[in-house]
Protein backbone atom coordinates (compact mmCIF):
# COMPACT_ATOMS: atom_id res chain seq x y z
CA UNK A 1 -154.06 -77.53 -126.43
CA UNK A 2 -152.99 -74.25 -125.70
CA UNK A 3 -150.41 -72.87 -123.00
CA UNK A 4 -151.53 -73.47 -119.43
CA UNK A 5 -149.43 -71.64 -116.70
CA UNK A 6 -146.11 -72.86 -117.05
CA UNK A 7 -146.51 -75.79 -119.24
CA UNK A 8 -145.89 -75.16 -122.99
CA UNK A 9 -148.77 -76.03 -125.82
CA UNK A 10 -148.71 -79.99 -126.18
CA UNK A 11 -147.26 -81.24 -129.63
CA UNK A 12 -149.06 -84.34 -129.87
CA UNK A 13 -145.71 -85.91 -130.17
CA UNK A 14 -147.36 -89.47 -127.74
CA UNK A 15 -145.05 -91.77 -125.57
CA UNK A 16 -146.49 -89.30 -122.89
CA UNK A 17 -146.03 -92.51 -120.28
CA UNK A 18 -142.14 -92.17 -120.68
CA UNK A 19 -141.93 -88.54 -120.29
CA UNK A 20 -142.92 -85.03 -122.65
CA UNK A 21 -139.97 -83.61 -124.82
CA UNK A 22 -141.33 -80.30 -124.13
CA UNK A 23 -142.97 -80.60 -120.47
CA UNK A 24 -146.35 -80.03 -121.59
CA UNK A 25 -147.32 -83.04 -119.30
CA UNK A 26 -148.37 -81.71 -115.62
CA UNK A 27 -146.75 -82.83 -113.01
CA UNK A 28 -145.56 -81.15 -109.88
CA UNK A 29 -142.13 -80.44 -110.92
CA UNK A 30 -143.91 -78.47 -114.11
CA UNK A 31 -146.81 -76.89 -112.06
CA UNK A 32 -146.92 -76.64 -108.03
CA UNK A 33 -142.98 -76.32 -107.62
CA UNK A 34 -141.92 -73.36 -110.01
CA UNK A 35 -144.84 -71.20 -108.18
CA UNK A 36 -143.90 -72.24 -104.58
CA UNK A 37 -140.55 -71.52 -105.30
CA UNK A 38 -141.29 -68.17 -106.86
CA UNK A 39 -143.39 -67.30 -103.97
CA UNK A 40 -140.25 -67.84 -101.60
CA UNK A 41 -141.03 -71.50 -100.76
CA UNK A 42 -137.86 -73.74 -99.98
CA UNK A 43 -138.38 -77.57 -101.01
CA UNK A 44 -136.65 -80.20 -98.45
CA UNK A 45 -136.35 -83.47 -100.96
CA UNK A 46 -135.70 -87.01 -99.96
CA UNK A 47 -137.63 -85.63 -96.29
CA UNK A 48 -139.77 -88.34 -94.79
CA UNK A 49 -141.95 -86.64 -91.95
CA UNK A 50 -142.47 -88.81 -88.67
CA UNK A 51 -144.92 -86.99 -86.36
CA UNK A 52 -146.81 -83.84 -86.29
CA UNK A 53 -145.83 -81.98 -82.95
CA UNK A 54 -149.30 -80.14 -81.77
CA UNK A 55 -149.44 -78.30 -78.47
CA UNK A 56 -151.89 -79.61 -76.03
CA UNK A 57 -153.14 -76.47 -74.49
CA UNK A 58 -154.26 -74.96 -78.01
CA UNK A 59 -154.74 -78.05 -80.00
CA UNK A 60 -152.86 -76.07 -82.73
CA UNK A 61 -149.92 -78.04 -84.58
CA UNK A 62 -146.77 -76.15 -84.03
CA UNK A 63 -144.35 -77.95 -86.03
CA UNK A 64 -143.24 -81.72 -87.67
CA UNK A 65 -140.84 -83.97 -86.79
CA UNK A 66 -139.14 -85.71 -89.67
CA UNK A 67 -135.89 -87.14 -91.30
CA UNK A 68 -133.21 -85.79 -93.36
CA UNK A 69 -130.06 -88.14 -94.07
CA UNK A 70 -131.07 -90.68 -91.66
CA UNK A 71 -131.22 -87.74 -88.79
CA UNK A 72 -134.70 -86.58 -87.59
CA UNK A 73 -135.13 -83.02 -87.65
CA UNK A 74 -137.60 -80.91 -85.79
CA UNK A 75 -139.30 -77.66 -88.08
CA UNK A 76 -141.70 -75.47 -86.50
CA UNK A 77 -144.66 -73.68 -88.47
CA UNK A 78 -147.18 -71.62 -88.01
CA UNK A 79 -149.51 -73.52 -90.06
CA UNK A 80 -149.38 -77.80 -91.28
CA UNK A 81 -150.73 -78.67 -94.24
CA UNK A 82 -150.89 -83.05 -94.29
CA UNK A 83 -151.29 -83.52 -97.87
CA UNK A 84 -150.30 -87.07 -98.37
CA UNK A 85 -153.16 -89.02 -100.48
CA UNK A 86 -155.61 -90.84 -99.32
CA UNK A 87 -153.25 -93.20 -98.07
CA UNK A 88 -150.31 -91.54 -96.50
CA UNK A 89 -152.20 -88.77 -94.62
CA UNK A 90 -153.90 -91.48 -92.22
CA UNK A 91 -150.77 -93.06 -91.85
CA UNK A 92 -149.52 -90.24 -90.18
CA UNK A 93 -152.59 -88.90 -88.41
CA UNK A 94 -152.63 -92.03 -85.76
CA UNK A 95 -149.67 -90.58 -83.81
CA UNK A 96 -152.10 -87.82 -82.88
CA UNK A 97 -154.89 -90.08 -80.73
CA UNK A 98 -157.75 -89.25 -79.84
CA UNK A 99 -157.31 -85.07 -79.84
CA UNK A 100 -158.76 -82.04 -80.26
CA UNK A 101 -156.65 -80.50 -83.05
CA UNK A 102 -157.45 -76.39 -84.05
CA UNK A 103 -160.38 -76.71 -82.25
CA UNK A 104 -162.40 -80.21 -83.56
CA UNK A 105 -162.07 -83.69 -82.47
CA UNK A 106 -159.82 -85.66 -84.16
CA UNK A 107 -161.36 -89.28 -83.77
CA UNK A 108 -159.64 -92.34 -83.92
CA UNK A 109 -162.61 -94.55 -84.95
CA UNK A 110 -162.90 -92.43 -88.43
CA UNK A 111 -159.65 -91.86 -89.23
CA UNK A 112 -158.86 -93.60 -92.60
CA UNK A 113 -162.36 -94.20 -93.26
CA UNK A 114 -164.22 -94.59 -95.49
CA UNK A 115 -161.19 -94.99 -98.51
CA UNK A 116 -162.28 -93.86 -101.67
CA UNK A 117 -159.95 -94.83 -104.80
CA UNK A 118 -159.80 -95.83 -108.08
CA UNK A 119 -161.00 -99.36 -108.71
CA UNK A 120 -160.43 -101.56 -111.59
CA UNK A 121 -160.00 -100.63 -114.72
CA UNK A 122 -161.06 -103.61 -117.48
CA UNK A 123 -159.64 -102.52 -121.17
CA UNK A 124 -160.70 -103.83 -124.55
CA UNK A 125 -158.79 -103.38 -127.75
CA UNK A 126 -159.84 -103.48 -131.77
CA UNK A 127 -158.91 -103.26 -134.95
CA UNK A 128 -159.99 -100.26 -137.22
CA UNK A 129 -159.41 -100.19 -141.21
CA UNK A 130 -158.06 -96.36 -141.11
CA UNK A 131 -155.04 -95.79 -138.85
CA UNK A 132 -155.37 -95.04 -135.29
CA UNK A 133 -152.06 -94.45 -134.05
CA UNK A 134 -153.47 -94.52 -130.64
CA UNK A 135 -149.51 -93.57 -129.09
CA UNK A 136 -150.20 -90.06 -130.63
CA UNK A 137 -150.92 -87.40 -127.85
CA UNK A 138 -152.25 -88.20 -124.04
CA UNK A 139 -153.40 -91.80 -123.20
CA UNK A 140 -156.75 -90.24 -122.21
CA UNK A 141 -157.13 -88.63 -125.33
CA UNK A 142 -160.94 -89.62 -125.47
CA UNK A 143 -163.21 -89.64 -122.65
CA UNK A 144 -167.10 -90.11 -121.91
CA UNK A 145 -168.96 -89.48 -118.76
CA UNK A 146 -171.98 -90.54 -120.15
CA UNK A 147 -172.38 -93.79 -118.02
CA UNK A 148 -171.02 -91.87 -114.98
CA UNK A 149 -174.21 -91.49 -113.20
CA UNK A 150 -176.33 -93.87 -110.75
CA UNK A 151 -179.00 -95.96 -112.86
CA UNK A 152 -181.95 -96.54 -110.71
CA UNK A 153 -182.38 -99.90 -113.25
CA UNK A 154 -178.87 -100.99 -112.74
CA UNK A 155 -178.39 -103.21 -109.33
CA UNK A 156 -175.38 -101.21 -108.55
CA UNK A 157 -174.99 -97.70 -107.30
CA UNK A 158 -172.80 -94.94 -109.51
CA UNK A 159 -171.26 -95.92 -113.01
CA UNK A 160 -167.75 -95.50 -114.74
CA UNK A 161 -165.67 -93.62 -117.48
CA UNK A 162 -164.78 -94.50 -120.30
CA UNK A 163 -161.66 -93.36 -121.98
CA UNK A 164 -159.26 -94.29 -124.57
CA UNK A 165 -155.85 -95.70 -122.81
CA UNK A 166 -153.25 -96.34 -125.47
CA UNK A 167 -150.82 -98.99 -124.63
CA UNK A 168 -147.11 -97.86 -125.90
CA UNK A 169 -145.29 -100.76 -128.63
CA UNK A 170 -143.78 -102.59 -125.76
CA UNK A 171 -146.65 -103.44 -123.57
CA UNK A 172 -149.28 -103.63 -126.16
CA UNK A 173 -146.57 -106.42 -127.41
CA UNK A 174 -146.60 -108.16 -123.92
CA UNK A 175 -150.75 -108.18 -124.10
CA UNK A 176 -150.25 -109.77 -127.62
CA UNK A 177 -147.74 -112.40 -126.15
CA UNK A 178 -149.40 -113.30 -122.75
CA UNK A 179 -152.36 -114.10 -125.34
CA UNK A 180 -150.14 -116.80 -126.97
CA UNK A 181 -148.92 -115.36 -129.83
CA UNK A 182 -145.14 -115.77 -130.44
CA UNK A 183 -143.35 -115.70 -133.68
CA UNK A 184 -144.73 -114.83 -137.09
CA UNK A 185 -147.63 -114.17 -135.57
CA UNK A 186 -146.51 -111.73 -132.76
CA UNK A 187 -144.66 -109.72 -135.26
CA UNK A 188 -147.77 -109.06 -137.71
CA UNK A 189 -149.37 -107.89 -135.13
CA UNK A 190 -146.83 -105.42 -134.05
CA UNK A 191 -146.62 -104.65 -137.63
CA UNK A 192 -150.27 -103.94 -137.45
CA UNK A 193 -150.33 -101.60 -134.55
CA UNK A 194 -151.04 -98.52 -135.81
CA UNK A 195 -154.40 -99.73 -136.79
CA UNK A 196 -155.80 -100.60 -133.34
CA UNK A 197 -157.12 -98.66 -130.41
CA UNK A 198 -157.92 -99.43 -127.28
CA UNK A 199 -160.76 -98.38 -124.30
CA UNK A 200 -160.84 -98.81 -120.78
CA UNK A 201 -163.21 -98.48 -118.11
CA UNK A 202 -162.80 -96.58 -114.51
CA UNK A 203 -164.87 -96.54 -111.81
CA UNK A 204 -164.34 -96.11 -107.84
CA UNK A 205 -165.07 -97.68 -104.32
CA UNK A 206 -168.14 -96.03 -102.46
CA UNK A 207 -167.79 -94.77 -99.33
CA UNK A 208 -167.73 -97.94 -97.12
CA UNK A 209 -166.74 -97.63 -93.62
CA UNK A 210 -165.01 -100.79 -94.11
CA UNK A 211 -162.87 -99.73 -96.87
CA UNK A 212 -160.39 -98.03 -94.65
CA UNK A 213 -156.28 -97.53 -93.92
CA UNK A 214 -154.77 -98.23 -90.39
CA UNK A 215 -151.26 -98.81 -89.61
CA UNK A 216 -149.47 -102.81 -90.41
CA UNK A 217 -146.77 -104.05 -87.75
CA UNK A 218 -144.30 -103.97 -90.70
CA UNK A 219 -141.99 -100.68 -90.51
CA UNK A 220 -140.09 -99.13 -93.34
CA UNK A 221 -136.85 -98.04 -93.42
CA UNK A 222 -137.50 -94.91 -90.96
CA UNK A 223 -138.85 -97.17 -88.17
CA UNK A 224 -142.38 -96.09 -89.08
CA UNK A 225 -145.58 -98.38 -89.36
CA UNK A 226 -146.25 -99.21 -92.79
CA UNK A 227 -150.06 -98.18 -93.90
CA UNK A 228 -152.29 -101.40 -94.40
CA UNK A 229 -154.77 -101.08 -97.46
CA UNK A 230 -157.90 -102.69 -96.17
CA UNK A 231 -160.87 -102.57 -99.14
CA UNK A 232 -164.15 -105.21 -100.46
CA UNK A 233 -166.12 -104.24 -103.36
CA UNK A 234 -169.00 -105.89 -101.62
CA UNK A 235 -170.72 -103.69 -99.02
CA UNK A 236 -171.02 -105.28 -95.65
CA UNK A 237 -174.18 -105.72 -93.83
CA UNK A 238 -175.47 -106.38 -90.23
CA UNK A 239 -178.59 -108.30 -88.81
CA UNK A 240 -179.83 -107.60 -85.47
């Protein structure tokens, strides 16, 4: 891996999970921020916007409401971006109602729907004669696609990854003890890390109306609704 904007070359050194020695490992404070700030931007940390403020005569969003130090602040703009996942940007769109916003209809029936995200992702392990040293370089250092794709002969719809996740000492040491193994045995196997490797599959939700976010009665420390996760891996049907 070469250099990549302002990241330097990776060095393979591993334990990426607890942080890179010589921030090789994106991230936003490595990427986006450096740029923004280079192009005049001004970050507002520990900010926690409330409400976007859109005028009703041009449907155009002037501004957001948020807070700073336990005060909410009002900042107007020429131009909102909502860029908060796929669960924090319909968290905040609700306020809005049932608008025209820049022109299109802003629907309350779709908002939140239909969630998309990363599903489960099962992992086996095993033993190989040669080395592995699976902590070396980027959990992901392996990947396949190749079971990605819908198969018409499979009763489900789309595949999964697969890619190599690499378990640091500690936790692959709480897998090996939730299994049972305490003692003499425990510690040969810790002893006999470097030798094993481990795989996991990914895969995601389909685009189920039900799978959705809407807002919970519970409120956070701001006073805001809390987003409510609602998701099935089972998709829903109707009879007339």
């Amino acid at each position: 891996m070469g250099r990549f904007g302002n990241r330097p070359h990776c060095i393979y050194r591993g334990f990426c999970l607890q942080g890179c020695k010589v921030n090789a490992k994106a991230s936003p404070l490595i990427t986006h921020i450096p740029d923004a700030l280079a192009h005049g931007a001004e970050v507002r940390a520990d900010s926690m916007v409330s409400a976007v403020i859109v005028d009703d005569d041009s449907g155009r969003a002037t501004g957001v409401r948020y807070f700073k130090d336990g005060v909410e602040r009002f900042q107007r703009a020429r131009m909102v971006a909502i860029s908060g996942y796929a669960i924090e940007t319909p968290r905040l769109l609700p306020q809005l109602g049932d608008r025209t916003l820049a022109g299109r209809p802003l629907q309350r029936r779709r908002r939140g729907r239909p969630l998309r995200h990363g599903a489960g992702a099962p992992q086996a392990a095993g033993r190989f004669d040669e080395e592995i040293r699976m902590y070396k370089a980027p959990p992901p250092e392996v990947s396949s696609e190749a079971f990605y794709e819908t198969d018409p002969t499979k009763p489900y719809q789309r595949g999964f990854s697969i890619q190599t996740v690499s378990p640091m000492p500690i936790t692959w040491a709480e897998h090996v003890a939730a299994e049972g193994r305490w003692g003499r045995s425990l510690r040969d196997y810790m002893c006999d890390y470097v030798h094993w490797a481990t795989v996991g599959g990914l895969c995601e939700f389909l685009p189920m109306p039900d799978n959705r976010v809407t807002l919970a009665d519970e409120r956070d420390r701001y006073g805001l609704r809390v987003a409510r996760f609602t998701y099935s891996q089972v998709r829903q049907t109707t009879s007339s």
